[in-house]
Protein backbone atom coordinates (compact mmCIF):
# COMPACT_ATOMS: atom_id res chain seq x y z
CA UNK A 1 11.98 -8.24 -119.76
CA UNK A 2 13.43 -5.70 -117.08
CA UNK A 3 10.82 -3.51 -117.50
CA UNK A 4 8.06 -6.90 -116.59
CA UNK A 5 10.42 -7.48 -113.97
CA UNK A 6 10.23 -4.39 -112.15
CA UNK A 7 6.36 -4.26 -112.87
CA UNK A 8 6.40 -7.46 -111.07
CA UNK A 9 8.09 -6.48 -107.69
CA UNK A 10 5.98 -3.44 -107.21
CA UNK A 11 2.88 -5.33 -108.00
CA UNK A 12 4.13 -7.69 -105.36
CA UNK A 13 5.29 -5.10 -103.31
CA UNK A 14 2.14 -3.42 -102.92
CA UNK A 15 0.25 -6.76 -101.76
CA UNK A 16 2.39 -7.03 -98.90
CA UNK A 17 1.81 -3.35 -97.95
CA UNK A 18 -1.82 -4.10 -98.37
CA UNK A 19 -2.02 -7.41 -96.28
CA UNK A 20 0.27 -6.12 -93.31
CA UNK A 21 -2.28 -2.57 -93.23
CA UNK A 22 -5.26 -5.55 -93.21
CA UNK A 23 -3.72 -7.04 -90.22
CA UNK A 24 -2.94 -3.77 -88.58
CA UNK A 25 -6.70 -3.29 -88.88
CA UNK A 26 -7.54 -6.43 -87.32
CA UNK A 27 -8.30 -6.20 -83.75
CA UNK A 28 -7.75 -9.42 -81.40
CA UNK A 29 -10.52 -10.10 -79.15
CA UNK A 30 -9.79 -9.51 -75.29
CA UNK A 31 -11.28 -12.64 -74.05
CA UNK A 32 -14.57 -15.27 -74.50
CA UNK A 33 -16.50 -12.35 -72.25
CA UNK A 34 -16.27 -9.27 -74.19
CA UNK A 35 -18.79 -7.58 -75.81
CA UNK A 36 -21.72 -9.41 -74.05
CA UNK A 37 -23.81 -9.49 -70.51
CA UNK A 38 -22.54 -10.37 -67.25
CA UNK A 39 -25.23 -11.51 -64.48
CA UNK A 40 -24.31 -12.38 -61.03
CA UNK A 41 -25.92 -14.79 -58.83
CA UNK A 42 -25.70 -14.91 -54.86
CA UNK A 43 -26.31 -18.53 -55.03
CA UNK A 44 -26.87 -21.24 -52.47
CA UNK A 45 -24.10 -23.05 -52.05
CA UNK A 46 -21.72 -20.66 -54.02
CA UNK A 47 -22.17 -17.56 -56.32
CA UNK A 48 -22.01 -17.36 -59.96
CA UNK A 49 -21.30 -15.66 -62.85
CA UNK A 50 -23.41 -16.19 -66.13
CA UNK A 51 -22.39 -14.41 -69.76
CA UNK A 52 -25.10 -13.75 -72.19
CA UNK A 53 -24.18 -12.36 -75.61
CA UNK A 54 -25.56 -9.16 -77.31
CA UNK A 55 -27.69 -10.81 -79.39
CA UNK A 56 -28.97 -13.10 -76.84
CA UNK A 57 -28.06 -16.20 -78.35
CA UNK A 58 -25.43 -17.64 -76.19
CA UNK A 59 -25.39 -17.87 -72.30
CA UNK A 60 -22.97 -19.71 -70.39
CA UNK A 61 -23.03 -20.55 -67.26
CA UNK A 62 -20.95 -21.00 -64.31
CA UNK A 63 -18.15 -18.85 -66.23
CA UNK A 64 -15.50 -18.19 -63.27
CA UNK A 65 -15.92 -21.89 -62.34
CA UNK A 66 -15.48 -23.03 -65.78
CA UNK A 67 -12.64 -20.86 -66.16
CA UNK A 68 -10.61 -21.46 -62.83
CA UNK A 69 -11.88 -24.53 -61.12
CA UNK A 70 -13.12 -23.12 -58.39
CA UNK A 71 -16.08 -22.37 -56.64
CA UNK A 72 -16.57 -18.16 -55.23
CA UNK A 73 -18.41 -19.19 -52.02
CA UNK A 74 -21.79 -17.83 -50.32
CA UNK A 75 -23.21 -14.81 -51.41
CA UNK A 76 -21.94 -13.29 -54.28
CA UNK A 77 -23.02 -9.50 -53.33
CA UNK A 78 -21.79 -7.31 -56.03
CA UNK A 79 -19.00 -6.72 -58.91
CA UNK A 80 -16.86 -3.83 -59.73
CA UNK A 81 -14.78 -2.90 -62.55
CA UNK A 82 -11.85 -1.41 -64.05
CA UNK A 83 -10.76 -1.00 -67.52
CA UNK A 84 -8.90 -4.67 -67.33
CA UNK A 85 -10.29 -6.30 -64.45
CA UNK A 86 -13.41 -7.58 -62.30
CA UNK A 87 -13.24 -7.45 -58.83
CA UNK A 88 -16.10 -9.99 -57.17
CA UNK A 89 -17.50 -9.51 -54.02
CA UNK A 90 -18.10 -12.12 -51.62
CA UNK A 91 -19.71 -11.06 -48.77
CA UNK A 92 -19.86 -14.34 -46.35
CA UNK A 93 -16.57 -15.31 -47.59
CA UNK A 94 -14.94 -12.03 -46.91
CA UNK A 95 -13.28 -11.53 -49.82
CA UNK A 96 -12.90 -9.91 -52.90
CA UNK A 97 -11.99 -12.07 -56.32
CA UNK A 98 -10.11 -10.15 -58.70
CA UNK A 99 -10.51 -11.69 -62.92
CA UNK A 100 -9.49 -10.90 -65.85
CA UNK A 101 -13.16 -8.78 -67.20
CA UNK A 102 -12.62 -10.08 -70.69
CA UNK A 103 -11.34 -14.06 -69.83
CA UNK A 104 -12.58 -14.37 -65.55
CA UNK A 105 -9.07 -15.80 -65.36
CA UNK A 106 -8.10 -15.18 -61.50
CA UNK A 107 -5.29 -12.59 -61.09
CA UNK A 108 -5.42 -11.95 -57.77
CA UNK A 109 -7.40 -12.43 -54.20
CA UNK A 110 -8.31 -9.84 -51.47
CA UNK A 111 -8.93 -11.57 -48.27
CA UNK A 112 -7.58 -9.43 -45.40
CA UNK A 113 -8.75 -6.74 -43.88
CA UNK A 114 -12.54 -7.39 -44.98
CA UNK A 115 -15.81 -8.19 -42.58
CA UNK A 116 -18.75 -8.70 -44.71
CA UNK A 117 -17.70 -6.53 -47.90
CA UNK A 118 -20.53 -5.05 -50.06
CA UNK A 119 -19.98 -2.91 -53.04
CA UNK A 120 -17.05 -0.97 -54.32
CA UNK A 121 -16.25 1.89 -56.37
CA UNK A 122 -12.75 1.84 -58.36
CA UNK A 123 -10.68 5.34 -58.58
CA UNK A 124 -7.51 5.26 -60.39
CA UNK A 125 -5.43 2.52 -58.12
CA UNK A 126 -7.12 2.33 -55.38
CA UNK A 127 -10.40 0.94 -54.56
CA UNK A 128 -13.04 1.65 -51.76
CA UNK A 129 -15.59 -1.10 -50.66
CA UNK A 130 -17.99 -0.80 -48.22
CA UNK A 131 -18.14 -3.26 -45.65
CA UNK A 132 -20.91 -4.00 -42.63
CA UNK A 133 -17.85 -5.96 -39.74
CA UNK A 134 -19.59 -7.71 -37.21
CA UNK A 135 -23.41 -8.27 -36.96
CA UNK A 136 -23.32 -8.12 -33.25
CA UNK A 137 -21.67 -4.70 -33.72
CA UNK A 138 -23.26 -1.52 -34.53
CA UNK A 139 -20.28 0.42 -34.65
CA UNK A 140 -17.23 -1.61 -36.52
CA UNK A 141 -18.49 -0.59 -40.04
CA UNK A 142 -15.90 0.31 -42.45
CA UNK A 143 -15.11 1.66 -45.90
CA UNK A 144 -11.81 -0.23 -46.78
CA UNK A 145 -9.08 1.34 -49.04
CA UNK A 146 -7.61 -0.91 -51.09
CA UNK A 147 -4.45 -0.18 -53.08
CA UNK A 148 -5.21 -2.51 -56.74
CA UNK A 149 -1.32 -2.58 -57.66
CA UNK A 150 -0.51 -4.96 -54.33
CA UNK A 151 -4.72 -6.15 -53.42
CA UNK A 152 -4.17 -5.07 -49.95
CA UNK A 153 -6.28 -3.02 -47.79
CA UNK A 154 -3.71 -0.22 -46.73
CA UNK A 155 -6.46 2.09 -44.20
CA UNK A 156 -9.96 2.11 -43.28
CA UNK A 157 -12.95 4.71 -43.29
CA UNK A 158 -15.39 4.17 -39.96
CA UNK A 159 -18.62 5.45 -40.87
CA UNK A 160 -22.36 4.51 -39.13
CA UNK A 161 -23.88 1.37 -39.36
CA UNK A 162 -24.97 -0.37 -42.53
CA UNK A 163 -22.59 0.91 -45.31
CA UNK A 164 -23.94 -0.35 -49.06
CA UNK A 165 -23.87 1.36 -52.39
CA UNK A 166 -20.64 3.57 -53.13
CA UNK A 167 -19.86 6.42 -56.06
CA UNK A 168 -17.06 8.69 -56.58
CA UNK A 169 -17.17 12.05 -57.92
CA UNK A 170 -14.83 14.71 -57.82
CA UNK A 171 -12.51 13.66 -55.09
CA UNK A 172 -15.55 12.42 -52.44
CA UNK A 173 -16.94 8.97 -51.97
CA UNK A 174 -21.12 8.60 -51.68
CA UNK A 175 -22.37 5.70 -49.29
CA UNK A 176 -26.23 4.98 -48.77
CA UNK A 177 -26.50 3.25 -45.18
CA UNK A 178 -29.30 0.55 -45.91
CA UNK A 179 -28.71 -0.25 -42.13
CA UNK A 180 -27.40 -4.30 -42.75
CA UNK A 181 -29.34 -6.32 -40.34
CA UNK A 182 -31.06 -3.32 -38.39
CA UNK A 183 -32.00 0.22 -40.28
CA UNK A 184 -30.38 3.47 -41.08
CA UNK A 185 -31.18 6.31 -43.02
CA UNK A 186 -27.93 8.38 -43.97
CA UNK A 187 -26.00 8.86 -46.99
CA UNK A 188 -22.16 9.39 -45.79
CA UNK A 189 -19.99 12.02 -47.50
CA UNK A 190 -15.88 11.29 -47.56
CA UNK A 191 -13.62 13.49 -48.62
CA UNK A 192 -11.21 10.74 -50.22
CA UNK A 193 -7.97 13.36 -49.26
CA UNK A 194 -8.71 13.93 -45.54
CA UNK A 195 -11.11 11.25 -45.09
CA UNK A 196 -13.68 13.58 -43.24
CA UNK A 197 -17.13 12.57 -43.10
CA UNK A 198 -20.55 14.43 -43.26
CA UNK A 199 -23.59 12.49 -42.72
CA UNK A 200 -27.20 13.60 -44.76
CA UNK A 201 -30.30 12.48 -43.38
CA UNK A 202 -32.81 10.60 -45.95
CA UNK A 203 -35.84 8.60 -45.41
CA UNK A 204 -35.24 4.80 -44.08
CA UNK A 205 -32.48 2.45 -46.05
CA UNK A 206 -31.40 4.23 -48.76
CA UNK A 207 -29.80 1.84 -51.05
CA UNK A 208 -29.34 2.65 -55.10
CA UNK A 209 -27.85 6.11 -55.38
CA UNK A 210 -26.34 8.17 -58.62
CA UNK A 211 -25.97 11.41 -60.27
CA UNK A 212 -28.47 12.75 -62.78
CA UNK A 213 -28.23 15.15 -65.32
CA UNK A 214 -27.52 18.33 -62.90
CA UNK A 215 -25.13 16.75 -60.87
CA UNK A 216 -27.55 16.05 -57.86
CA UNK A 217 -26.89 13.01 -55.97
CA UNK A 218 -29.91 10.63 -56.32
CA UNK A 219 -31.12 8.35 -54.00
CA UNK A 220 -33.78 5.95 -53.25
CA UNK A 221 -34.83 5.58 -49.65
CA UNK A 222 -36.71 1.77 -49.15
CA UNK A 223 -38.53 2.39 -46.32
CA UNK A 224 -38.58 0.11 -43.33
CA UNK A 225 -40.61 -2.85 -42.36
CA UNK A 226 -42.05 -2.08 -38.71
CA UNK A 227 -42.80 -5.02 -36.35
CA UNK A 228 -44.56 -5.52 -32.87
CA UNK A 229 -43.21 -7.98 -30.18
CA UNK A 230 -44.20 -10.95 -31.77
CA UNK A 231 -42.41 -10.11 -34.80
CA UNK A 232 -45.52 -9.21 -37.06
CA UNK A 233 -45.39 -6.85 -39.83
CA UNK A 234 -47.51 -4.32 -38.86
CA UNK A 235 -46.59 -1.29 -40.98
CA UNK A 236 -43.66 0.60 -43.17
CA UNK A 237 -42.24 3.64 -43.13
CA UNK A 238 -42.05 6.12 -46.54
CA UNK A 239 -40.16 5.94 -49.15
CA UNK A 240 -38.25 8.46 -51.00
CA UNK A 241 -36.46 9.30 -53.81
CA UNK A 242 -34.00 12.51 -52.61
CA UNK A 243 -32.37 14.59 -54.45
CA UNK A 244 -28.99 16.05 -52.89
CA UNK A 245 -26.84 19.63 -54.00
CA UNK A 246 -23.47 17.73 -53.62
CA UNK A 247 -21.99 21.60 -53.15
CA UNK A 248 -23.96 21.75 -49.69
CA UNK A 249 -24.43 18.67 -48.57
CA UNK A 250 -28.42 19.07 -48.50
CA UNK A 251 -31.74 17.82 -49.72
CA UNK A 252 -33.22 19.72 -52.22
CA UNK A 253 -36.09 17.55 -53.30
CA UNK A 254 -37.61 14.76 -51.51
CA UNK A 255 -40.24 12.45 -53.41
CA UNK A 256 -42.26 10.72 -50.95
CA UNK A 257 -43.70 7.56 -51.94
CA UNK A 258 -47.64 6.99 -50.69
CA UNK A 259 -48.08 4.80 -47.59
CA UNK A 260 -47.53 1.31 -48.74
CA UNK A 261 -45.41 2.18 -52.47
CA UNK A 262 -41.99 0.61 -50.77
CA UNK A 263 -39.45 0.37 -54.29
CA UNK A 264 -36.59 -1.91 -53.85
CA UNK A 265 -34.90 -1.18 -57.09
CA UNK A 266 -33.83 1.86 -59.12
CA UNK A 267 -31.95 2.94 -62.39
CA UNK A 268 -30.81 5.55 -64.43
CA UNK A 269 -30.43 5.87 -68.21
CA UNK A 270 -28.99 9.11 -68.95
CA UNK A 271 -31.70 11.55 -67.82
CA UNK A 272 -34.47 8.41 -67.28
CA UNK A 273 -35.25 6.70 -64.20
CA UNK A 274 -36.70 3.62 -63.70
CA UNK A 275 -37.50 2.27 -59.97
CA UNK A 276 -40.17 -0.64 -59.43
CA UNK A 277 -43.07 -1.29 -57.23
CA UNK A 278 -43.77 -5.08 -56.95
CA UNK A 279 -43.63 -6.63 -60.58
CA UNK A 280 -44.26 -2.55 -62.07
CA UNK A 281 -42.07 -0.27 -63.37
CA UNK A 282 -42.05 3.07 -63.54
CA UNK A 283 -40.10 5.98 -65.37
CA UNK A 284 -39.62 9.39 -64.94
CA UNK A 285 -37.52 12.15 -65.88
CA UNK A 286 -34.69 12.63 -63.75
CA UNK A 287 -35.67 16.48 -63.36
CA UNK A 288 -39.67 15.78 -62.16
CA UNK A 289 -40.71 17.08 -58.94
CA UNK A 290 -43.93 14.27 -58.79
CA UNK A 291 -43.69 10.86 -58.91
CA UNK A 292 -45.62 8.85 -61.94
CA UNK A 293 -49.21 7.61 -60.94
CA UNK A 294 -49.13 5.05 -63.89
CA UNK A 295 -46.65 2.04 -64.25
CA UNK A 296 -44.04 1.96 -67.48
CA UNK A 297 -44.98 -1.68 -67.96
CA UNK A 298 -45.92 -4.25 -65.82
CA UNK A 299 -43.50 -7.45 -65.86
CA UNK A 300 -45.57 -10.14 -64.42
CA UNK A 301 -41.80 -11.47 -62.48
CA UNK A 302 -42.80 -13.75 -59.80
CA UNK A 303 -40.08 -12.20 -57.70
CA UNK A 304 -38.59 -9.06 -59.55
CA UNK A 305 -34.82 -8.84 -58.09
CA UNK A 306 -32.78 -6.89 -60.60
CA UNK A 307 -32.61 -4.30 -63.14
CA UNK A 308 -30.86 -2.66 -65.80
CA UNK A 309 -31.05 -0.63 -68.66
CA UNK A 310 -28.90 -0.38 -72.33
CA UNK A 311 -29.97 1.28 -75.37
CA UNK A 312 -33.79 0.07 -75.96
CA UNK A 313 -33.52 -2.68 -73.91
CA UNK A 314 -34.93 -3.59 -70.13
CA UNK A 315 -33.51 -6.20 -68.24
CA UNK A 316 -35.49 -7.39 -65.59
CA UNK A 317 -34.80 -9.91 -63.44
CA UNK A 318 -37.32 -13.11 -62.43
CA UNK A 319 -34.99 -14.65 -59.58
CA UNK A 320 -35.19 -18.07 -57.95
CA UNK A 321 -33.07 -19.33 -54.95
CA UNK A 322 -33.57 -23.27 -55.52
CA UNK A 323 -32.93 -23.28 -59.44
CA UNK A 324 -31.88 -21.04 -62.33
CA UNK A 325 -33.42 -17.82 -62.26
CA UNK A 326 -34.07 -15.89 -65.42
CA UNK A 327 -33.47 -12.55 -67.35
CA UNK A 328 -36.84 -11.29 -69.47
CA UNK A 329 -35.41 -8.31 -72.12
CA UNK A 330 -38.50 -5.75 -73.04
CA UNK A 331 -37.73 -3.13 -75.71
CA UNK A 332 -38.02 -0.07 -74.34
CA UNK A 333 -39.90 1.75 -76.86
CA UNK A 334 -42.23 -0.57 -77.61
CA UNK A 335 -42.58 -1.89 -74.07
CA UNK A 336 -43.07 -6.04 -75.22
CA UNK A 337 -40.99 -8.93 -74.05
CA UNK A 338 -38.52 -9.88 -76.29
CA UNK A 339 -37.00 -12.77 -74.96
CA UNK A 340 -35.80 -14.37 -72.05
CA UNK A 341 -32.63 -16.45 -71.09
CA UNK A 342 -31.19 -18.38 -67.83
CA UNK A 343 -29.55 -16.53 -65.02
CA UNK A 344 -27.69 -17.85 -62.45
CA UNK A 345 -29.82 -19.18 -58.99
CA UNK A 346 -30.23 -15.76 -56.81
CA UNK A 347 -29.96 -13.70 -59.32
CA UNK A 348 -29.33 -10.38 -58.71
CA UNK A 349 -26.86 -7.82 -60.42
CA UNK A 350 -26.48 -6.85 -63.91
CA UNK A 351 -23.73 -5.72 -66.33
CA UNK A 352 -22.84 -5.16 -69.60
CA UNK A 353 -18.90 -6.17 -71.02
């Protein structure tokens, strides 16, 4: 009987030791918004936020309103990220929106010390957004710094006209000068420790920039629309995709785009980039010295306004400004639509959670 006994306890014993290592295994989700797609949406009378899942089967719209109660306000520019936390950009509102990244609960609101905010890169604590100031003034363009512990802009960066896209790497920040409501056609160099600035010339409103695979910075230059008194479009200046030695601060490579190829979007998946022409997309290797002469694929998007790129799969963007927009998902290798699910009206920026 002793002996059953004991037999007993460590039969019972080692169930319990069992079940508590199963729940040690078990990890809780961080929030409704994990694991899945985030799309923003300038909007018309506010921004949004959509989530789509990973396997496509869910979207929901109209998450941060759902969520807080609240509408974002006129236009939703851009979102950046930490580990924890979203930070959405308002640009009309002047402000940035700080969420949870896994729930879009509202932690926190940056509101002073902004004048028509853009895009931001996170480092650490601190974040640095660029921002355009006045649009009667040429010269009031700032990068704000913006200590994350307290959300409060603590100093400010002037640099040229036009600030947009920002990156980090090693210690510097990257800005293309897009030029807001006039031109520009400068990439900005800031030491993040002294805050010095060195200004690279590129062809006419650069916008998306990155690194590739040698550590070049990589940017793609628009172009800009020309006009004659009466406001006509009458002609465009080249674009460009440059390729910068971030040791010296020059242009290495320059490809020049044929008069009247003027790409408004570009991508990178680890050595691949994608850029489009109209509804066309191309890809390249991030090393080529010639640009492609035949498309990737050719969408058919009535108005092709975003783009990104995960695994196999291409998201492209079909936006409208009067209803939902939507998001068409090709596989990459064999280059046919998948599917395609709502996005939120002015669609624009995508992300993955």
């Amino acid at each position: 009987m002793k002996i059953s006994k004991v037999i007993l306890s460590l039969f019972l014993l080692s169930v319990l030791i069992i079940s508590c290592n199963d729940d040690d295994d078990i990890i809780e989700p961080k929030g409704d918004y994990e694991n899945g797609i985030i799309v923003s949406g300038e909007g018309g009378a506010s921004g949004s936020v959509y989530y789509v899942s990973n396997d496509y089967a869910t979207t929901e719209s109209l998450i941060y309103k759902k969520v807080n109660e609240a509408d974002l306000g006129t236009y939703l520019q851009s979102i950046a990220f930490d580990d924890s936390r979203a930070f959405i950009i308002v640009d009309n509102q002047n402000t940035i929106t700080v969420v949870d990244r896994y729930t879009f609960q509202k932690v926190g609101e940056i509101t002073l010390g902004l004048a028509l905010p853009r895009f931001m890169v996170v480092k650490g604590d601190t974040g640095y957004a660029t921002n355009w100031g006045s649009t009667s003034d040429d010269s009031d363009d700032f990068v704000a710094v913006i200590d994350l512990n307290t959300n409060e802009v603590t100093s400010t960066i002037s640099v040229a006209n036009g600030p947009e896209r920002i990156v980090e790497k090693n210690g510097k920040l990257y800005v293309s000068h897009k030029g807001a409501y006039t031109t520009n056609n400068i990439v900005t160099v800031i030491d993040i420790a002294t805050k010095a600035t060195i200004e690279i010339i590129v062809k006419d409103n650069p916008d998306e920039l990155f690194f590739d695979s040698s550590d070049r910075l990589i940017v793609l230059s628009q172009g800009r629309t020309i006009y004659d008194a009466s406001w006509s479009v009458i002609g465009q200046t080249s674009a460009s995709i440059s390729k910068i030695n971030t040791s010296t601060n020059t242009v290495v490579a320059e490809l020049v785009f044929p008069n009247g190829q003027n790409p408004s979007l570009m991508i990178q998946d680890n050595s691949t980039i994608y850029y489009n022409l109209g509804s066309k997309v191309y890809k390249m290797d991030d090393s080529a010295m010639v640009l492609p002469t035949t498309e990737f694929l050719d969408t058919a998007a009535g108005y092709f306004y975003g783009m990104a790129v995960k695994n196999d799969n291409l998201y492209v963007i079909d936006v409208s400004f009067s209803a939902e927009s939507s998001m068409d998902i090709y596989s990459v290798s064999t280059k046919a639509k998948t599917t395609s699910v709502s996005a939120p009206v002015g669609a624009s920026k995508i992300y993955f959670n």
